[in-house]
Protein backbone atom coordinates (compact mmCIF):
# COMPACT_ATOMS: atom_id res chain seq x y z
CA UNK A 1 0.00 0.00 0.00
CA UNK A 2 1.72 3.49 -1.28
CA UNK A 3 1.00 6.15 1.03
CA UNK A 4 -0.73 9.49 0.01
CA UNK A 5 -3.23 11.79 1.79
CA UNK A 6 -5.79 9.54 4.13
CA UNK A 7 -4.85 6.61 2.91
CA UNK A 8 -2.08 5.67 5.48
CA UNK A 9 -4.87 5.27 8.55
CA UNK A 10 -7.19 3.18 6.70
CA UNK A 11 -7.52 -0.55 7.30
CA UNK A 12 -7.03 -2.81 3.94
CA UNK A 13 -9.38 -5.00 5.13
CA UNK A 14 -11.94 -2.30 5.03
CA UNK A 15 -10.75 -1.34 0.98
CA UNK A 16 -11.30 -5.39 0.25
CA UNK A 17 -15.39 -5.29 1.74
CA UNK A 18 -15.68 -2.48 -0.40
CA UNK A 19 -14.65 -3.86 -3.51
CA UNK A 20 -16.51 -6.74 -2.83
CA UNK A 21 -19.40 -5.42 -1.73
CA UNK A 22 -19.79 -2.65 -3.92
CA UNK A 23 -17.46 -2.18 -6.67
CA UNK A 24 -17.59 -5.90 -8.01
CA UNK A 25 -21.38 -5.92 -7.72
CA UNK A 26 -21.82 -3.01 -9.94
CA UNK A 27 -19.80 -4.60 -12.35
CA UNK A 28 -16.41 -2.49 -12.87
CA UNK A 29 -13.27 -3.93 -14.16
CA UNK A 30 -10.08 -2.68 -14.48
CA UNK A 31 -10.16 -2.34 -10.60
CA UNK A 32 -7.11 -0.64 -9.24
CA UNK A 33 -6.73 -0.80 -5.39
CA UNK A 34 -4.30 1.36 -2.71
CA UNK A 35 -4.22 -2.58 -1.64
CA UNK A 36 -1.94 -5.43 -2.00
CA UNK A 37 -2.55 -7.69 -4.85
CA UNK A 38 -3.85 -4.69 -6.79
CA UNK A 39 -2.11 -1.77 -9.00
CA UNK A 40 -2.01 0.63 -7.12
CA UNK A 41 -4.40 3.84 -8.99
CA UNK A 42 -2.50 6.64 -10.56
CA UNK A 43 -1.40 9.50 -8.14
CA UNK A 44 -3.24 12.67 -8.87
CA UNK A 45 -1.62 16.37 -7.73
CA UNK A 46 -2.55 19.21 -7.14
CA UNK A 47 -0.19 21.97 -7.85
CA UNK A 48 2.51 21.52 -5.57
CA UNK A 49 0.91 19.66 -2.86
CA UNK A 50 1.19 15.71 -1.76
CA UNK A 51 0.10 13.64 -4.00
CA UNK A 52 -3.66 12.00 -3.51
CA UNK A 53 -3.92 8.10 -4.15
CA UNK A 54 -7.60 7.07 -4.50
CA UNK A 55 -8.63 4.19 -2.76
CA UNK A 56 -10.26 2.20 -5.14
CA UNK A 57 -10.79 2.84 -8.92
CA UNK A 58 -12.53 0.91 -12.11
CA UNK A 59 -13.72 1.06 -15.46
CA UNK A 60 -17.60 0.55 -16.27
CA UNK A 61 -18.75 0.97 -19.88
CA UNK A 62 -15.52 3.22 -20.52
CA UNK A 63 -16.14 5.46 -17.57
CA UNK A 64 -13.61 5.75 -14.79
CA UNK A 65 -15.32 6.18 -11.39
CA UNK A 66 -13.78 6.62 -8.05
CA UNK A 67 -14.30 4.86 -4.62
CA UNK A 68 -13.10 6.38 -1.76
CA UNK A 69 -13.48 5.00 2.08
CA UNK A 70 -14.95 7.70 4.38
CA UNK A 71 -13.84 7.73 7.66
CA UNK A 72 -14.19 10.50 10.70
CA UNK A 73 -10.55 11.94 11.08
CA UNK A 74 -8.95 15.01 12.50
CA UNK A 75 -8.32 16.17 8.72
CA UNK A 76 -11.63 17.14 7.69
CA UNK A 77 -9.99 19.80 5.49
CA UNK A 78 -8.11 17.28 3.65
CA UNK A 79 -10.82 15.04 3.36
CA UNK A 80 -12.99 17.75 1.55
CA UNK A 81 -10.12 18.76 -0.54
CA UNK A 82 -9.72 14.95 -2.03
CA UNK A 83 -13.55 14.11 -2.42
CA UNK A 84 -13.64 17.27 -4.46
CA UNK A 85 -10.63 16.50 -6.51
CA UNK A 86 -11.98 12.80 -7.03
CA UNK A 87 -15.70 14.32 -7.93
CA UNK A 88 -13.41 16.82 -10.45
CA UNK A 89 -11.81 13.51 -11.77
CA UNK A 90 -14.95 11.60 -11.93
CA UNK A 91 -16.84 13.96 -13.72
CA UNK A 92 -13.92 14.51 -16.07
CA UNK A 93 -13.79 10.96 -16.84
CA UNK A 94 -17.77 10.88 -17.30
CA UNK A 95 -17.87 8.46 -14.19
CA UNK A 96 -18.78 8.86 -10.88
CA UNK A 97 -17.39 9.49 -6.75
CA UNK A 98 -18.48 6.73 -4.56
CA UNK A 99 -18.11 7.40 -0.65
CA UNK A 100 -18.08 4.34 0.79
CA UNK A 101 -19.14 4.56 4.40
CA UNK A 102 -18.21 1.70 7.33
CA UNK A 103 -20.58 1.82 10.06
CA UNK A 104 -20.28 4.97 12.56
CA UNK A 105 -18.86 7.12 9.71
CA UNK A 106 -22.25 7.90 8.31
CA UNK A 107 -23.12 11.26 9.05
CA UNK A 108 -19.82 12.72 9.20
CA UNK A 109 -19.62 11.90 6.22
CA UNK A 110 -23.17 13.24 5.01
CA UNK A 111 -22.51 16.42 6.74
CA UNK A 112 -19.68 16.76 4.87
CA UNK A 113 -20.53 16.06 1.77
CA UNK A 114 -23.55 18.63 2.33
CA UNK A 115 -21.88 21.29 3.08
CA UNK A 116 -18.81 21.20 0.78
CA UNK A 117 -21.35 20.51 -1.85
CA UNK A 118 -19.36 17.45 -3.22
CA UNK A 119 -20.66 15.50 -5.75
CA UNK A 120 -20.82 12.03 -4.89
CA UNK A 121 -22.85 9.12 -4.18
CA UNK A 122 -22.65 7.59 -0.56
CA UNK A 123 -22.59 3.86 -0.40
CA UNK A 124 -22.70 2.16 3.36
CA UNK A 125 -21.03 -0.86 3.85
């Protein structure tokens, strides 16, 4: 697992649920992974800051969507700052943001996402 903004704390077992539970079942391929056994996605940067490794990425019907895990953390400024560069990406890419939400992290991660006004879907897992 490379290490970029967030994704040092989170737990890989948490990154394999998702991809079973939701990014398999919606039928992506190409699935890249901040995970062992996976390429790891492309870095993205902004300007001259650290470099921001999505957690999860794939391929449906030629459309790259993102899937990031959203956790409570004393970065919420960081957080907001990558959803909104994935959402950028997503849109760019005609695909989509997926927050993917472990239990406890839920409206955090709502409240968030409302008041940033990031565009993204929220999956819980």
């Amino acid at each position: 697992m490379e290490t970029g903004i967030l994704t040092e704390g989170k737990r890989p077992e948490l990154i394999k649920e998702a991809i079973e539970k939701v990014v398999n079942p919606k039928g992506y391929e190409g699935i890249k992974a901040n995970l062992e056994d996976y390429d790891t996605p492309s870095r993205l940067h902004r300007k001259d800051e650290e470099a921001f490794i999505p957690d999860i990425t794939g391929v449906k019907a030629g459309r790259k969507s993102y899937f990031e895990l959203a956790m409570k953390n004393d970065t919420v400024q960081e957080s907001v700052t990558k959803w909104k560069l994935l959402s950028s990406m997503a849109r760019l890419h005609s695909g989509k943001l997926y927050l993917i939400v472990p239990k406890g992290h839920f409206t955090f991660t709502q409240k968030l996402v409302k008041e940033h006004s990031i565009l993204a879907t929220i999956v819980r897992i």
